[in-house]
Protein backbone atom coordinates (compact mmCIF):
# COMPACT_ATOMS: atom_id res chain seq x y z
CA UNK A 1 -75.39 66.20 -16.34
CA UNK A 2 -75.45 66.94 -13.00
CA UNK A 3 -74.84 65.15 -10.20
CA UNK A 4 -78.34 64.25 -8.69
CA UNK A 5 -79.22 63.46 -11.75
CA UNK A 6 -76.67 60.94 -12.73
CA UNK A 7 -77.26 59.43 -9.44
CA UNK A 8 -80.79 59.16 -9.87
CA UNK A 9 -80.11 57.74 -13.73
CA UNK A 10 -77.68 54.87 -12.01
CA UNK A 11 -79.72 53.97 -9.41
CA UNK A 12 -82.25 53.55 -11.96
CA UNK A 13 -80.51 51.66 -14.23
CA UNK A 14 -79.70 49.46 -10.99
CA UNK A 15 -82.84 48.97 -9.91
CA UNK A 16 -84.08 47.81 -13.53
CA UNK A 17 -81.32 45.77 -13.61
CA UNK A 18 -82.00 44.29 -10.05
CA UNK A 19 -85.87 43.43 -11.25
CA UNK A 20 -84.99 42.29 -14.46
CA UNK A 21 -82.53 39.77 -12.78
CA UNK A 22 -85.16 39.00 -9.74
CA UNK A 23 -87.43 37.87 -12.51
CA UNK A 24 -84.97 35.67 -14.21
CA UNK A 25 -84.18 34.00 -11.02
CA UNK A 26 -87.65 33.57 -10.26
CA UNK A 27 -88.89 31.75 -13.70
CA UNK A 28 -86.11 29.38 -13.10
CA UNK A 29 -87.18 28.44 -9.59
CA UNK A 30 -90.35 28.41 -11.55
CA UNK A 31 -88.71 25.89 -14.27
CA UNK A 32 -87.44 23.80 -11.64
CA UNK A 33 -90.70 22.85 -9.96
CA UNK A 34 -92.17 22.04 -13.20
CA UNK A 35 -89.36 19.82 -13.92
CA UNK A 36 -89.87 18.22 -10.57
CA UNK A 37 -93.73 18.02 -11.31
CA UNK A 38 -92.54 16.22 -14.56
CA UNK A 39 -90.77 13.89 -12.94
CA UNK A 40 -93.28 12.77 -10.44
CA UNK A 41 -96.34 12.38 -13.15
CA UNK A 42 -93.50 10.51 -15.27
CA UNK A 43 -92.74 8.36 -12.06
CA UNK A 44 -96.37 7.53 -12.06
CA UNK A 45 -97.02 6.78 -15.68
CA UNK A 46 -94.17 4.14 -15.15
CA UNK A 47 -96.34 2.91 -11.99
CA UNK A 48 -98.97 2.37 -13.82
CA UNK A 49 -97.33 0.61 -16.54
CA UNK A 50 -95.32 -1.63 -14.10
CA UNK A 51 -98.81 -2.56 -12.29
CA UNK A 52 -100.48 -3.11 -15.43
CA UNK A 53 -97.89 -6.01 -16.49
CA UNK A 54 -98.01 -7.73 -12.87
CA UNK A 55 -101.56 -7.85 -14.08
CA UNK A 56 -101.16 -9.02 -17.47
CA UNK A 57 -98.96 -11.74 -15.98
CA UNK A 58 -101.45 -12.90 -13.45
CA UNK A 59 -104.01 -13.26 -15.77
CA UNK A 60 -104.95 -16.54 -16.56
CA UNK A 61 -104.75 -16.56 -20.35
CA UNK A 62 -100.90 -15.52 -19.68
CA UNK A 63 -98.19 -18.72 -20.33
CA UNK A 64 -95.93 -19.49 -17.47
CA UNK A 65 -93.22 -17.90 -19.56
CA UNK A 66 -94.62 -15.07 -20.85
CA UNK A 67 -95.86 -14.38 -17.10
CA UNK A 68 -91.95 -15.09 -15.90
CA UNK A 69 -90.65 -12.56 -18.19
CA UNK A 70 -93.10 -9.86 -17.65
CA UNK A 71 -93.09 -10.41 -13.44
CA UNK A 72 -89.15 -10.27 -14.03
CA UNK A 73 -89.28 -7.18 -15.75
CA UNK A 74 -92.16 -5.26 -13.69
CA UNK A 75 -90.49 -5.70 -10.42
CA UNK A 76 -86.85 -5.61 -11.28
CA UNK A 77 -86.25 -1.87 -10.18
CA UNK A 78 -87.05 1.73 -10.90
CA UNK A 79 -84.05 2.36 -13.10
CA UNK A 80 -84.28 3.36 -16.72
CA UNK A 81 -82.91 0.61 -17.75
CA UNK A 82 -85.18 -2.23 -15.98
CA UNK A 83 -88.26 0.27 -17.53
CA UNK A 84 -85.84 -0.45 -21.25
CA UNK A 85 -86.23 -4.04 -20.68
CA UNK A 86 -90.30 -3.62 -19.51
CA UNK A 87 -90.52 -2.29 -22.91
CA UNK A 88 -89.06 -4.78 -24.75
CA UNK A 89 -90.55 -7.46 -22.73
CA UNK A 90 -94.17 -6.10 -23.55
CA UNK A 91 -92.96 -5.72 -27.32
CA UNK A 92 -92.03 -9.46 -26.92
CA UNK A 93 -95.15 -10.93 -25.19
CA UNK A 94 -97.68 -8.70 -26.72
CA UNK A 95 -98.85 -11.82 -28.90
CA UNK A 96 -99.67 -13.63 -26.46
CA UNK A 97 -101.30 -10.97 -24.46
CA UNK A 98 -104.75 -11.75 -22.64
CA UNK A 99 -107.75 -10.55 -25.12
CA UNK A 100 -110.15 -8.99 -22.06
CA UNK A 101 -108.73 -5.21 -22.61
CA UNK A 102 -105.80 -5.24 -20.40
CA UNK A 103 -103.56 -4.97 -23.40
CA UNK A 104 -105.30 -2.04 -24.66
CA UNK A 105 -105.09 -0.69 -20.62
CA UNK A 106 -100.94 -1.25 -21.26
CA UNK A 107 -100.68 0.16 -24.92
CA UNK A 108 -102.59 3.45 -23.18
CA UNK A 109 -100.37 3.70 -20.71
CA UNK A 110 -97.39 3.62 -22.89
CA UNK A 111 -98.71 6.19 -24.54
CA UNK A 112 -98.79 7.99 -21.50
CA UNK A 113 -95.38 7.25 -20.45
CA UNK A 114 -94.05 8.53 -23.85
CA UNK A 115 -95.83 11.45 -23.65
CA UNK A 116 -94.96 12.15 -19.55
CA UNK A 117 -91.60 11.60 -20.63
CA UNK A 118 -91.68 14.31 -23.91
CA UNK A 119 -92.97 16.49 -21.61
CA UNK A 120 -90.26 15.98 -18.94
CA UNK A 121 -87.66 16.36 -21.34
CA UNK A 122 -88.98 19.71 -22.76
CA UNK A 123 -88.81 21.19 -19.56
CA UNK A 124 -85.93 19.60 -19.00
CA UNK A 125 -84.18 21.49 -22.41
CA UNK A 126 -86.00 24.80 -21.77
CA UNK A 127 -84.46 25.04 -18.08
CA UNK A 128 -81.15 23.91 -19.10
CA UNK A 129 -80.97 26.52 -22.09
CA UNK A 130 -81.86 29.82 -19.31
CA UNK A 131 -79.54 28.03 -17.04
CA UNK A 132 -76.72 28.52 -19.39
CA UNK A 133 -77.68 31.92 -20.37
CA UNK A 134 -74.65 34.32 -18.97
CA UNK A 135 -76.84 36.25 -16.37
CA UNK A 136 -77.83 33.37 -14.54
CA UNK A 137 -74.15 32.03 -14.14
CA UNK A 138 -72.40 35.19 -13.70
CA UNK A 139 -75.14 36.36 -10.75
CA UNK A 140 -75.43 32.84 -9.88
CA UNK A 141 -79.05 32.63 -9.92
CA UNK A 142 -79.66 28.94 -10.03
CA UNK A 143 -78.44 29.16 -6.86
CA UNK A 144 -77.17 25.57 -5.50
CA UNK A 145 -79.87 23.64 -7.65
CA UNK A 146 -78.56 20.77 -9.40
CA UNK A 147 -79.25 20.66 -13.39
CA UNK A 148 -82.32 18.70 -14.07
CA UNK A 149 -81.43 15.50 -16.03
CA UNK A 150 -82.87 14.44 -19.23
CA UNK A 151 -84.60 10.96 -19.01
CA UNK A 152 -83.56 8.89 -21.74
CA UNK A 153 -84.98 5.16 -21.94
CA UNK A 154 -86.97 2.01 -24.32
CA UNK A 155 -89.99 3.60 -23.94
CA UNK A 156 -92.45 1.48 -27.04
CA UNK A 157 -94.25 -0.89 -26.41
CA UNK A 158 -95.36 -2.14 -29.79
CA UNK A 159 -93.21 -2.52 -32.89
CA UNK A 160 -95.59 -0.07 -35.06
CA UNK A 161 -94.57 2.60 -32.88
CA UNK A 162 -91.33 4.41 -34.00
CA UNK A 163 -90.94 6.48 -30.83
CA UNK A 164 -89.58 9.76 -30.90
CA UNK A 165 -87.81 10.84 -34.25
CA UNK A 166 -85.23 13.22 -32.81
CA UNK A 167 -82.77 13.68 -29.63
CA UNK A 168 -84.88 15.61 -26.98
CA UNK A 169 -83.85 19.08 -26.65
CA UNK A 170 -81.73 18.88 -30.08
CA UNK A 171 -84.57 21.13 -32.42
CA UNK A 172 -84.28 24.74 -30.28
């Protein structure tokens, strides 16, 4: 081979190899912002949920203790663990719950927060798993972006549902 020509062949194989690694870095940044979009529609389902038991324990059908526990529990915090305890509060008072639909508005948005939170931690396993591939930590192409978290928390909100039946991110 001559010269020019294995120039031309490694400057190929360097620009293929510069595109092929411009598109890796580029799906993660991609990854990323949907795990931040996650997030923030997980963030809301939790909103919602929070807002929906200040309601429940305003109603008037709601005993003083029931409407204790659940105003304790809604406005606590934002950790995972006061959302835990918002579960296991609704799990708790359900019973006693008023009968006009606002139950029903709750047990909907559990479902939501579940499923915002499935969702999360998909993205969550899937950004994690082309993080750790060798070409993105040898070229450093996560760049200074911290590792998403997976969200782990109480998330039912009646007895009959078993929640999730496996560790997210465990099956790939």
């Amino acid at each position: 081979m001559t010269t020019p020509a294995l120039i031309l062949v490694v400057l190929a194989v360097v620009l293929v190899t510069a595109v092929w690694l411009s598109w890796t870095a580029g799906r993660l940044d991609r990854m990323h912002v949907r795990c931040e979009g996650a997030a923030a529609a997980l963030d809301a389902a939790l909103a919602e949920r929070r807002a929906l038991a200040v309601e429940v324990a305003a109603h008037p059908s709601t005993d003083a203790a029931s409407a204790v526990l659940l105003l304790d529990a809604a406005t606590a915090g934002r950790s995972f663990q006061h959302e835990s305890d918002l579960s296991a509060v609704l799990r708790a008072v359900r019973p006693d719950a008023p009968a006009d639909g606002l139950w029903d508005a709750i047990a909907e948005a559990g479902r939501r927060v579940r499923l915002a939170r499935r969702i999360h931690n998909d993205l969550v396993a899937t950004t994690l798993a082309l993080r750790s591939r060798h070409r993105v930590r040898w070229f450093r192409l996560a760049g200074h972006a911290l590792p998403p978290p997976m969200i782990a928390f109480d998330d039912r909100t009646d007895d009959a549902d078993p929640g999730p039946t496996r560790a997210p991110g465990r099956d790939r």
